[in-house]
Protein backbone atom coordinates (compact mmCIF):
# COMPACT_ATOMS: atom_id res chain seq x y z
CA UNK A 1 67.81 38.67 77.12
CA UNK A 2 67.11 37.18 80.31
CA UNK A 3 68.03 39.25 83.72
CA UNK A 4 69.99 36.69 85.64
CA UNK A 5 71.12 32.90 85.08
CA UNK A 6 71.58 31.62 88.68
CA UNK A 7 73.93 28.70 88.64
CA UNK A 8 73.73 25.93 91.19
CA UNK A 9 76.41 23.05 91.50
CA UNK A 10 75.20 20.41 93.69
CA UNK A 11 76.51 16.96 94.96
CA UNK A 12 74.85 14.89 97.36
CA UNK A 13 72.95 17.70 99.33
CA UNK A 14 69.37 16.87 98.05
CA UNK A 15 67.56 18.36 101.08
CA UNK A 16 69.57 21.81 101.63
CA UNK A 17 68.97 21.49 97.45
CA UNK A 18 65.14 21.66 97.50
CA UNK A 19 65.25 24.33 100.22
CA UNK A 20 67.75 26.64 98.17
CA UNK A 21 65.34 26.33 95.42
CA UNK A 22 62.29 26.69 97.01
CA UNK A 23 63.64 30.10 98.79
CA UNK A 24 64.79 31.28 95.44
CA UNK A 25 61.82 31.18 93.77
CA UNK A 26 59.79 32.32 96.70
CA UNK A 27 62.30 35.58 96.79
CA UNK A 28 63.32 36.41 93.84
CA UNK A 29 61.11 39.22 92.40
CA UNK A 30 61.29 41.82 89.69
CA UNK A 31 63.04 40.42 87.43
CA UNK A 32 63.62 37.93 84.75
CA UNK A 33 65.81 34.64 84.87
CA UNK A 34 66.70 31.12 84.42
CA UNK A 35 67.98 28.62 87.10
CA UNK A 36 70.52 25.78 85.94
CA UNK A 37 71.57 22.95 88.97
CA UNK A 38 74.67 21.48 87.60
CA UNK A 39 74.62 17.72 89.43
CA UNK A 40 77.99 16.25 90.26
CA UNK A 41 77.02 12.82 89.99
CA UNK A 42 75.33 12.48 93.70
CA UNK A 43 73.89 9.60 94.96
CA UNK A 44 71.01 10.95 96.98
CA UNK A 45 68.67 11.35 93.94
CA UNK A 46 69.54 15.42 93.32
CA UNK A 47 68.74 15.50 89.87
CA UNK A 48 65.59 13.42 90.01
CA UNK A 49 64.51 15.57 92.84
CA UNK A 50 65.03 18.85 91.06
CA UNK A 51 63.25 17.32 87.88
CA UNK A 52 60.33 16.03 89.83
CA UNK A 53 59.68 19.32 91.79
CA UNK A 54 61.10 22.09 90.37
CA UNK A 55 60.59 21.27 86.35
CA UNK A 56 61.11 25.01 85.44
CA UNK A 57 65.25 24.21 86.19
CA UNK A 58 67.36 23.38 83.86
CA UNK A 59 69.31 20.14 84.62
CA UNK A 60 72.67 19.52 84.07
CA UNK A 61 73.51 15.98 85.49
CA UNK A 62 77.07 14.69 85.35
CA UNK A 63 78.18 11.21 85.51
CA UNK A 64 81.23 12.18 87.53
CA UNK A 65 82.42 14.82 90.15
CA UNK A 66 83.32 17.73 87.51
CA UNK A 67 84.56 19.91 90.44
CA UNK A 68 83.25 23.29 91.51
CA UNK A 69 84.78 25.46 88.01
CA UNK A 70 84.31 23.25 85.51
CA UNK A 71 80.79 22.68 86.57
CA UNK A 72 79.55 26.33 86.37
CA UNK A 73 81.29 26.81 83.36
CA UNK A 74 79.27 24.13 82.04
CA UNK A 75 76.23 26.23 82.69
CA UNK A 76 77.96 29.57 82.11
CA UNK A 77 78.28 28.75 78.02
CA UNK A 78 74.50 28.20 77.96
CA UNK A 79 73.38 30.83 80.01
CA UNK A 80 71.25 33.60 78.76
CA UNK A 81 71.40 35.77 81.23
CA UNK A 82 72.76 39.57 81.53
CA UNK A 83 74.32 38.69 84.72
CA UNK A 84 75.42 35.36 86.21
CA UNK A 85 74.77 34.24 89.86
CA UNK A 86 77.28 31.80 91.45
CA UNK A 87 74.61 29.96 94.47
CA UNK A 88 75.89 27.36 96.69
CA UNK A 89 73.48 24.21 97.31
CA UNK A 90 73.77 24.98 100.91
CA UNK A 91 72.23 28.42 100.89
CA UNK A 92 68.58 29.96 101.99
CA UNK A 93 67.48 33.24 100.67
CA UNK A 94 65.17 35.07 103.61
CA UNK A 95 64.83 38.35 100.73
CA UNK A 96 64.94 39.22 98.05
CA UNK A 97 68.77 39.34 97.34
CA UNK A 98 69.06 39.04 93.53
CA UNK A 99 67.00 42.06 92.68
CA UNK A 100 69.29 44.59 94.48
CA UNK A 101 72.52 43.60 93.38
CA UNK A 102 71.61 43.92 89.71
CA UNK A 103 69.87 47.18 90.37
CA UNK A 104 72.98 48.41 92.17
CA UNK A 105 75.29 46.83 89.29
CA UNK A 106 73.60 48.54 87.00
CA UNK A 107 73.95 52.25 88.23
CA UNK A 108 77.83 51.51 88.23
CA UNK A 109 78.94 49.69 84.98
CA UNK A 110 82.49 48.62 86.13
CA UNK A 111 81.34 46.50 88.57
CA UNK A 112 82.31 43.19 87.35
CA UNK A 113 80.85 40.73 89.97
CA UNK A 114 79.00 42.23 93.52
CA UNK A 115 77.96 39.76 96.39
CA UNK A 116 75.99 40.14 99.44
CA UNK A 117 76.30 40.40 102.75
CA UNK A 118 76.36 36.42 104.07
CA UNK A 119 75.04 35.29 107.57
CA UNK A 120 75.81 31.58 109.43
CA UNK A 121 72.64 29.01 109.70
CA UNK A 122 72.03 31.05 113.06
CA UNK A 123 70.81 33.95 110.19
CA UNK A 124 72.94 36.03 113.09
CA UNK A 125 76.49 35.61 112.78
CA UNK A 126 77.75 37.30 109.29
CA UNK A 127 80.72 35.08 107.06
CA UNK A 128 83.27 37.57 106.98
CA UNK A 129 84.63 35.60 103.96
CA UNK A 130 81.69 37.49 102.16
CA UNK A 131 83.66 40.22 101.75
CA UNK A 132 87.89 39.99 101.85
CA UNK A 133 91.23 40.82 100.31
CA UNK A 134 92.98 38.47 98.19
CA UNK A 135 95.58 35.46 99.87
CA UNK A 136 99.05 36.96 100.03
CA UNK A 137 101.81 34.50 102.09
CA UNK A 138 101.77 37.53 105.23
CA UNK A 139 97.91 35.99 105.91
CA UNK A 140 99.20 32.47 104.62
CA UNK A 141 101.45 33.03 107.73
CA UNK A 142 98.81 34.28 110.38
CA UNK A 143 96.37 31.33 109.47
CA UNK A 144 99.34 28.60 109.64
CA UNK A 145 100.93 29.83 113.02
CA UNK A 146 97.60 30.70 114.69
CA UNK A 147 97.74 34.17 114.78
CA UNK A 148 94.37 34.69 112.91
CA UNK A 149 92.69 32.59 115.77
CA UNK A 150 94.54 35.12 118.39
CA UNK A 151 93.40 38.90 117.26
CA UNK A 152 91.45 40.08 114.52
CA UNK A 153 94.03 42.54 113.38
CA UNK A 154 95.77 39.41 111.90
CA UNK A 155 92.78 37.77 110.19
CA UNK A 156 93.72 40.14 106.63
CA UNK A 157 91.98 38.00 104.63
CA UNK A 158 89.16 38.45 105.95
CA UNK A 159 89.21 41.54 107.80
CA UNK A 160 87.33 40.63 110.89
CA UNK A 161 88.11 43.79 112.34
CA UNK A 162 85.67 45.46 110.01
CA UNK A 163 82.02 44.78 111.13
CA UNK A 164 80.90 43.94 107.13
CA UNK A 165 77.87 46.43 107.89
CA UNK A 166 78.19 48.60 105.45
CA UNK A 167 79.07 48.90 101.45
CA UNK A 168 82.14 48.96 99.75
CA UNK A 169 84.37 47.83 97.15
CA UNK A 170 86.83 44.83 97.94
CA UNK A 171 89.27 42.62 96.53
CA UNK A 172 86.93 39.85 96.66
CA UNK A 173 83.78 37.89 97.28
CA UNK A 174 82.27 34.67 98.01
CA UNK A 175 81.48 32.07 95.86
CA UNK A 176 78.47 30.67 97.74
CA UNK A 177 76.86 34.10 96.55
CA UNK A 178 78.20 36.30 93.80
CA UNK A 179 76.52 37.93 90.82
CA UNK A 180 78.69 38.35 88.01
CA UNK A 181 78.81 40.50 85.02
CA UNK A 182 78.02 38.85 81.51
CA UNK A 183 80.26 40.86 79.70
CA UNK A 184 82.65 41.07 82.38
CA UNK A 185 82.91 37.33 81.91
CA UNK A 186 83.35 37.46 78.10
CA UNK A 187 86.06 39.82 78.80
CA UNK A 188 88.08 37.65 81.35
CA UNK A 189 87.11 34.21 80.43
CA UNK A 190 85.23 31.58 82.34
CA UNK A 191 86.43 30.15 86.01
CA UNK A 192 89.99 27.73 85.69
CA UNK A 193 88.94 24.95 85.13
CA UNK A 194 92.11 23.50 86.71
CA UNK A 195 91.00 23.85 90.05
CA UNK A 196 88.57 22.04 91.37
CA UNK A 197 87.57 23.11 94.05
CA UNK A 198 88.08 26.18 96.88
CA UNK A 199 89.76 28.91 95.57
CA UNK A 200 88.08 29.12 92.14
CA UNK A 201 86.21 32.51 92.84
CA UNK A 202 89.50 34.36 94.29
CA UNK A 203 91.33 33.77 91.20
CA UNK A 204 88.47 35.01 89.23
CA UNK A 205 88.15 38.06 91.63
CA UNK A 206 91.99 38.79 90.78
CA UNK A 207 91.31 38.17 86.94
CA UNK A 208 88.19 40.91 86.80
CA UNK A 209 90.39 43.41 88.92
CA UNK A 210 93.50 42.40 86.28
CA UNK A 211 91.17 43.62 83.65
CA UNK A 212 90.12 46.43 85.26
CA UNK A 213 86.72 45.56 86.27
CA UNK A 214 85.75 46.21 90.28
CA UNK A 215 84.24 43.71 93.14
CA UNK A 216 81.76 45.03 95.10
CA UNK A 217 80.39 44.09 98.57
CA UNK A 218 76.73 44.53 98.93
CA UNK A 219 75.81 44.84 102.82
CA UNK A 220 72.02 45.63 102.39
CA UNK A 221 70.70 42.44 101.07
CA UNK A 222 71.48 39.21 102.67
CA UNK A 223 71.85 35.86 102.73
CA UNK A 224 72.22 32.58 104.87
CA UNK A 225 75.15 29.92 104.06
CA UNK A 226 75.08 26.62 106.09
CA UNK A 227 78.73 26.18 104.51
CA UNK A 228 80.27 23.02 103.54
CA UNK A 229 78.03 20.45 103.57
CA UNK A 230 79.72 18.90 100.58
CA UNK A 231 83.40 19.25 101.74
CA UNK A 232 81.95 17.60 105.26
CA UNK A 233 81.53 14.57 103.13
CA UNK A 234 85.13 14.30 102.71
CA UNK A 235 87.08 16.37 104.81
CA UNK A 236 90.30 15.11 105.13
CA UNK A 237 90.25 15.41 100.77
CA UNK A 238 88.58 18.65 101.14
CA UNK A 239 91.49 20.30 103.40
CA UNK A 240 94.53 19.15 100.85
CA UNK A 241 92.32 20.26 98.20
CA UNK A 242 92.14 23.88 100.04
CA UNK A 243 95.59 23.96 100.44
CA UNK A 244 96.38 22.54 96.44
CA UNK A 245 94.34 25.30 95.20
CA UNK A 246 95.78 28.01 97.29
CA UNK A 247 99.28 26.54 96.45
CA UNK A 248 98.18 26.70 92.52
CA UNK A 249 96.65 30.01 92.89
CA UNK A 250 100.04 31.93 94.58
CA UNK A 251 101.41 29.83 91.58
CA UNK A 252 99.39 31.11 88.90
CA UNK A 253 99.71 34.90 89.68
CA UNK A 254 102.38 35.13 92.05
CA UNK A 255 105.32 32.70 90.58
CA UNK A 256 106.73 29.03 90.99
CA UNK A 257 108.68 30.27 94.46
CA UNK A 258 106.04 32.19 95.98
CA UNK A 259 104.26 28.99 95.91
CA UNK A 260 107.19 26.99 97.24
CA UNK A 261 107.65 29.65 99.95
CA UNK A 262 104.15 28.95 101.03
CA UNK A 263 103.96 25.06 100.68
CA UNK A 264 107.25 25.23 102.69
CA UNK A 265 105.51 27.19 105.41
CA UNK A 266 102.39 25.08 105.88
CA UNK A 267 105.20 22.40 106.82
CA UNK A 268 107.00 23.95 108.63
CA UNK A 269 104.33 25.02 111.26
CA UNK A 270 102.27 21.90 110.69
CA UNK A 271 105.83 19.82 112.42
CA UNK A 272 105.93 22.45 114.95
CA UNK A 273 102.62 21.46 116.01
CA UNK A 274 103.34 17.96 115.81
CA UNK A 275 106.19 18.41 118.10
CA UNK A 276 104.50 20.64 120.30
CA UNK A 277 101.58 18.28 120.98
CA UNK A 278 103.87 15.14 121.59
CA UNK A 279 105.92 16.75 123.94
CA UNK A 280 104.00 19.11 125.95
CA UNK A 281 100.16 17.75 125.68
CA UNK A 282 98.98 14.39 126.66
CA UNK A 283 99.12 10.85 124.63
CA UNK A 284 94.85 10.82 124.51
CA UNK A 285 93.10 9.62 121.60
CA UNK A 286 92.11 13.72 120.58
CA UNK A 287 95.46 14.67 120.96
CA UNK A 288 96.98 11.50 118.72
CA UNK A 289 93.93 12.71 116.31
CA UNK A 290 95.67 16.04 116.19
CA UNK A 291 98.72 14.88 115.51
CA UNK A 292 98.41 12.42 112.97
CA UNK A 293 96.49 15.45 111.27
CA UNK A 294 99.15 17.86 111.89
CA UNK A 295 102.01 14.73 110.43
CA UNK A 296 99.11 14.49 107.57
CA UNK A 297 99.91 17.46 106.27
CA UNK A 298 103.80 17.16 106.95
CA UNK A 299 104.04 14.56 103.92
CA UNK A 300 101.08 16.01 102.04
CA UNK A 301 103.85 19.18 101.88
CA UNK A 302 106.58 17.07 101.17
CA UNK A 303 104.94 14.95 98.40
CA UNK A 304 103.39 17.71 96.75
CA UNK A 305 105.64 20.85 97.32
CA UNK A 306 106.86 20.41 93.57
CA UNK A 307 103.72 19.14 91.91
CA UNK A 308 101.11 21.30 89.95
């Protein structure tokens, strides 16, 4: 049995592509594995590139946009590796990042998935989503009212008022980098499939911990993430579609009026703002941009508060 299956779901980011793969096999040492890129029907010639130059990857090329879980898991039942790595399209390995994290997962066998520490394109400025605590509607309320933006001590999710320097076990990990236990996922099941995107490693997160398996944050190896490159593509789409799967997650494990509660407090704040700017900032075209966002997601909350 292979080492690692390293899992890459791609859609019309042929260039950041080639350079993920080109670091990964430059970096990855010691150990055995397999790469599958899981194409989401892009129109920038992904598939053809990965073919042409990297013929050692297996490709997976869809004829439509399968989303973010249901594309993995289309690799995932194939895979022959011990342990599976989650690696966004947009992401540059500088080290050797996969060989420590199994190492370190194997000296502790109830860690279910472990993920590294996660720097900006500046290779500076660490993601402190690499590392955080799962959504509850207390940080649902600090994001939506602009508290988060105000101190760190309200940014739970992400704790930014821990540096992310050293080790530990958390509640969760990113998806643009995780490394996830084989038969942690036989236990739990593959990713829901009924999100599509956003979202889709947090519920698995909650689903290992359910079963009793642990997260862990690995600080000494690193990564860079350029971050949504794909959702910049479409980013109108790509906000409801953060805000549908948090709605569906809170829904999920948390109950039909937890989810109300927080679809009910996303409007509420986004008229606020709306108000706000009309009456107290000026009519310019940025400001009638931020409105017409903030009235965006007014009736995105009112025409999808009760759907699923």
């Amino acid at each position: 049995m292979l080492d690692l299956s390293v899992i890459i779901v791609s859609w019309n980011t042929r260039q950041l592509l080639q350079e993920c793969l080109e670091s990964l096999y430059r970096h990855t040492k010691g150990i055995t594995f397999e790469v599958f890129v899981v194409d989401n029907n892009s129109s920038d010639g992904s598939p053809e590139m990965v073919s042409t130059l990297f013929p050692r990857v297996n490709v997976i090329a869809n004829d439509y946009n399968a989303g973010f879980s249901k594309a993995n898991n289309q690799a995932i039942r194939v895979s022959k590796g011990r342990y599976v790595a989650l690696l966004n399209p947009d992401t540059l390995l500088t080290e050797d990042v996969f060989s420590p994290l199994i190492l370190y997962a194997d000296r502790h066998d109830k860690i279910g998935a472990i993920g590294p520490k996660i720097f900006c394109g500046d290779g500076k400025t660490i993601q402190y989503s690499c590392a955080k605590k799962l959504p509850n509607l207390y940080s649902a309320f600090c994001s939506a009212s602009g508290l988060r933006s105000r101190s760190k001590i309200f940014d739970g999710v992400h704790m930014s008022y821990w540096d992310h320097e050293s080790s530990r076990y958390v509640e969760a990990i990113c998806g643009a980098c995780m490394v996830v236990r084989k038969i942690a996922i036989d236990a739990v099941g593959l990713m829901d499939e009924n999100q599509f995107m956003y979202g889709d490693e947090i519920d698995w997160c909650k689903r290992f911990a359910d079963s009793g398996w642990r997260i862990y944050y690995y600080a000494d190896a690193s990564i860079i993430h350029y971050g949504g490159e794909s959702s910049k593509q479409v980013m109108q789409e790509a906000n409801f579609q953060f805000l549908r799967a948090r709605r569906y997650y809170f829904r999920k494990h948390h109950g039909e009026l937890y989810a109300f509660a927080y679809s009910v407090q996303i409007g509420l704040f986004s008229l606020i703002k709306y108000i706000w700017t009309l009456l107290f900032r000026g009519k310019n075209t940025r400001n009638r941009e931020i409105m017409e966002n903030h009235m965006s997601l007014v009736k995105w909350v009112l025409k999808n508060t009760m759907g699923r």
